[in-house]
N, C-alpha and C. Protein backbone atom coordinates (compact mmCIF):
# COMPACT_ATOMS: atom_id res chain seq x y z
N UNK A 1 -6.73 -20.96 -27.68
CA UNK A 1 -6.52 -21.45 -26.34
C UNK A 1 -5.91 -22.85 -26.35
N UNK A 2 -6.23 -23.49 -27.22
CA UNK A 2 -5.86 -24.90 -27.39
C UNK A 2 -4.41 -24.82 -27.84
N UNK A 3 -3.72 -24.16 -28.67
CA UNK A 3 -2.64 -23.95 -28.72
C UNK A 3 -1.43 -23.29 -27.59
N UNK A 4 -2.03 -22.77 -26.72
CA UNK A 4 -1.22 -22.65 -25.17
C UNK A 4 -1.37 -23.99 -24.59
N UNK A 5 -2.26 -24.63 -24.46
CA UNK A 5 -2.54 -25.70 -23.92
C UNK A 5 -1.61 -27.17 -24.38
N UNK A 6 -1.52 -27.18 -25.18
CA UNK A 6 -0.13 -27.55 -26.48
C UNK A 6 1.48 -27.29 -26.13
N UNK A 7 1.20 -25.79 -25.76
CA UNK A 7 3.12 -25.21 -25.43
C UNK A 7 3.04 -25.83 -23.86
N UNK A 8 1.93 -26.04 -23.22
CA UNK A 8 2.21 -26.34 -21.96
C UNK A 8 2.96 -27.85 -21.58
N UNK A 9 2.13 -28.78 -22.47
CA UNK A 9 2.65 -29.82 -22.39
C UNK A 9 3.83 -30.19 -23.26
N UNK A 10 4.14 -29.41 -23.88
CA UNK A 10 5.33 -29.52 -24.55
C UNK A 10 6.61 -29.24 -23.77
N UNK A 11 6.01 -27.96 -22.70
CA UNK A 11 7.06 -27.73 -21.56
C UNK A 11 6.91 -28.76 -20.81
N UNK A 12 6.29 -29.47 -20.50
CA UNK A 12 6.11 -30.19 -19.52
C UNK A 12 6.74 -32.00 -19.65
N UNK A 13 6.46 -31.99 -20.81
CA UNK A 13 7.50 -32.89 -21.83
C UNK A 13 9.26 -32.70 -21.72
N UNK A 14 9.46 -31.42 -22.35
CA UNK A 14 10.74 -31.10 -22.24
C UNK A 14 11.31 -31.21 -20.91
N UNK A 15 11.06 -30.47 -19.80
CA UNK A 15 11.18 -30.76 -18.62
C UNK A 15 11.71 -31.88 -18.37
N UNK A 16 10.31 -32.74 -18.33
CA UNK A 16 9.95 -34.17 -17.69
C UNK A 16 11.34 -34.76 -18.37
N UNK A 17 11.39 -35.07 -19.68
CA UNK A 17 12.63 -35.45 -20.57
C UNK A 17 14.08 -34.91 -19.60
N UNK A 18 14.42 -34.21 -19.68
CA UNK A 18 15.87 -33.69 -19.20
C UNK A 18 15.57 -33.41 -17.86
N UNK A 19 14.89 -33.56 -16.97
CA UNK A 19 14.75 -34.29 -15.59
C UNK A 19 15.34 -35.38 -15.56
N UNK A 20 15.21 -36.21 -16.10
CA UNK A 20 15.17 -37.97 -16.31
C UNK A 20 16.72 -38.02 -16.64
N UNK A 21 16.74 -37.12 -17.90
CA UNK A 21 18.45 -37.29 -18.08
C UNK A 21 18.85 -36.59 -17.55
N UNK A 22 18.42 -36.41 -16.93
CA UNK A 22 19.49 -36.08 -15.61
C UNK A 22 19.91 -37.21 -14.62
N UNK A 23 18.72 -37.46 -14.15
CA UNK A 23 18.64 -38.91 -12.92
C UNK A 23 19.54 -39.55 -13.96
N UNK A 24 19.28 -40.49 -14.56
CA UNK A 24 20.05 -41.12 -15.43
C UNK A 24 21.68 -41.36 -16.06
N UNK A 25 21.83 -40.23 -15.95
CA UNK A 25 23.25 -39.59 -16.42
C UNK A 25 24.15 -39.05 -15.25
N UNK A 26 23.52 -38.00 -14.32
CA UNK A 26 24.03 -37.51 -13.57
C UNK A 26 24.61 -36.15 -14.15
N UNK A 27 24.42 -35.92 -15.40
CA UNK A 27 25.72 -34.71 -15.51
C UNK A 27 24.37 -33.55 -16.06
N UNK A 28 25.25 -32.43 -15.10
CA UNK A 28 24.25 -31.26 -14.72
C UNK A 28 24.11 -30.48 -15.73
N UNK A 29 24.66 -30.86 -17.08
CA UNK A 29 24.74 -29.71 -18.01
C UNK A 29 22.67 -29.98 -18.13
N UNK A 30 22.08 -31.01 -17.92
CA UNK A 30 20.51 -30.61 -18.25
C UNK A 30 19.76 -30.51 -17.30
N UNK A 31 20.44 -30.10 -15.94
CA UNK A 31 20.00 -28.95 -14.98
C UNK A 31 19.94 -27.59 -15.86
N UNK A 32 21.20 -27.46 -16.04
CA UNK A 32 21.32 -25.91 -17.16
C UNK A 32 20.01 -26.02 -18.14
N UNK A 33 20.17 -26.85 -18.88
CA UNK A 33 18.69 -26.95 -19.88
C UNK A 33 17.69 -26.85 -19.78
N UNK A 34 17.11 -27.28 -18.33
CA UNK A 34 15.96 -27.40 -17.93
C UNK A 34 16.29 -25.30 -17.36
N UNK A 35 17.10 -24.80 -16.98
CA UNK A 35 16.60 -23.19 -16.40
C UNK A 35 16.37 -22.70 -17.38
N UNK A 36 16.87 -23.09 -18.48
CA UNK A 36 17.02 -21.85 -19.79
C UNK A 36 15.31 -22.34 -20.34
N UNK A 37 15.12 -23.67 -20.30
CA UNK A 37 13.79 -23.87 -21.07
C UNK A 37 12.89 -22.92 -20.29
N UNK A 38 12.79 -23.27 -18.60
CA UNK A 38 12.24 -22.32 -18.03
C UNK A 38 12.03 -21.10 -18.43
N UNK A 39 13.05 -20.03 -17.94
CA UNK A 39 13.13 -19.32 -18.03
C UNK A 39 12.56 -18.41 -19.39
N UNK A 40 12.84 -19.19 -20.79
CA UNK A 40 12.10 -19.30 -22.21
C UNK A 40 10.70 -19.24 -22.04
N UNK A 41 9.88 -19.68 -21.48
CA UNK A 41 8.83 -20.42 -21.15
C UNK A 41 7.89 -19.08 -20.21
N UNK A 42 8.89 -18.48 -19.11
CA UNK A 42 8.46 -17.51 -18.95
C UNK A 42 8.54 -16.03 -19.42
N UNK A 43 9.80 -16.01 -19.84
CA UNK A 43 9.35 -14.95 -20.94
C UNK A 43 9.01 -15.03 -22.01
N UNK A 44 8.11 -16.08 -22.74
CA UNK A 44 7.06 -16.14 -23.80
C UNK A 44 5.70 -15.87 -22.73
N UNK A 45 5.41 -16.39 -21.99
CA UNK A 45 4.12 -16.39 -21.12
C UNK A 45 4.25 -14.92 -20.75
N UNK A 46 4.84 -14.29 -20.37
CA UNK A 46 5.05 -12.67 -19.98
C UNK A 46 4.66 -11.74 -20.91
N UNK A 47 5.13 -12.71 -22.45
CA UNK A 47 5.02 -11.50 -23.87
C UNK A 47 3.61 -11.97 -24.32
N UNK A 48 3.00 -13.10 -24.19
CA UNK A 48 1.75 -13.67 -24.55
C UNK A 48 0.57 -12.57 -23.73
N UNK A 49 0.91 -12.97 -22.11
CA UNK A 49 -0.20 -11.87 -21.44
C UNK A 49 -0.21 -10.69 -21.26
N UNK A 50 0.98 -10.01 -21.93
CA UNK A 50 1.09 -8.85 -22.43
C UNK A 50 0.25 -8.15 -23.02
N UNK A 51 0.48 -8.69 -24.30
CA UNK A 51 -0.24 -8.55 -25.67
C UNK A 51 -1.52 -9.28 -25.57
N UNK A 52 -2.22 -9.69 -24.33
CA UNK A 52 -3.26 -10.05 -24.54
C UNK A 52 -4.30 -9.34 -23.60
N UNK A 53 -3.06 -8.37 -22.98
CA UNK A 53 -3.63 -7.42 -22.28
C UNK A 53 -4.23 -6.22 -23.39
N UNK A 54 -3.06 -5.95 -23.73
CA UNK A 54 -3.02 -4.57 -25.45
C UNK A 54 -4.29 -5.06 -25.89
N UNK A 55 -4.50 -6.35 -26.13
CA UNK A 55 -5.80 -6.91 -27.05
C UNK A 55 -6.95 -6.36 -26.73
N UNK A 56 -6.88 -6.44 -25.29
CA UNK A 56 -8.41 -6.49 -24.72
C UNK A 56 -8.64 -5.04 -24.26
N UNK A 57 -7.34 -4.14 -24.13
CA UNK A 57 -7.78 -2.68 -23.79
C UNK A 57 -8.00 -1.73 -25.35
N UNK A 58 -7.05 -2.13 -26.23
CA UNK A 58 -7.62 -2.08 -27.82
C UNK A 58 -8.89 -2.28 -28.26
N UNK A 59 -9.29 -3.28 -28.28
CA UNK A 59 -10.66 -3.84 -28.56
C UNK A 59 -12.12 -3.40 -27.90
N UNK A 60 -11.91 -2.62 -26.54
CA UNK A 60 -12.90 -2.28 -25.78
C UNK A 60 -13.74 -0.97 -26.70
């Protein structure tokens, strides 16, 4: 659990980071960066509660 807790703020890092360079810079290519991290972010979280579904109907 502590290791999701870890990818979270790491997203939240990354984000926060290329938010900023953005303000900063102005140039939208890390708008683009910031959807794709997203988007990454949710389809790992999609394949995580997946398989953590499989886990728990396996295991019963």
């Amino acid at each position: 659990m502590i290791a999701v807790r870890l990818m979270i703020v790491a997203l939240l890092i990354a984000v926060g980071a290329l938010g900023l360079a953005w303000l900063f810079t102005g140039n939208r290519k890390y708008l683009g960066y910031i959807g794709r991290v997203l988007r990454f972010a949710l389809v790992v979280g999609v394949i995580a509660a997946l398989l953590y579904v499989v886990e728990r109907l396996v295991l019963r």
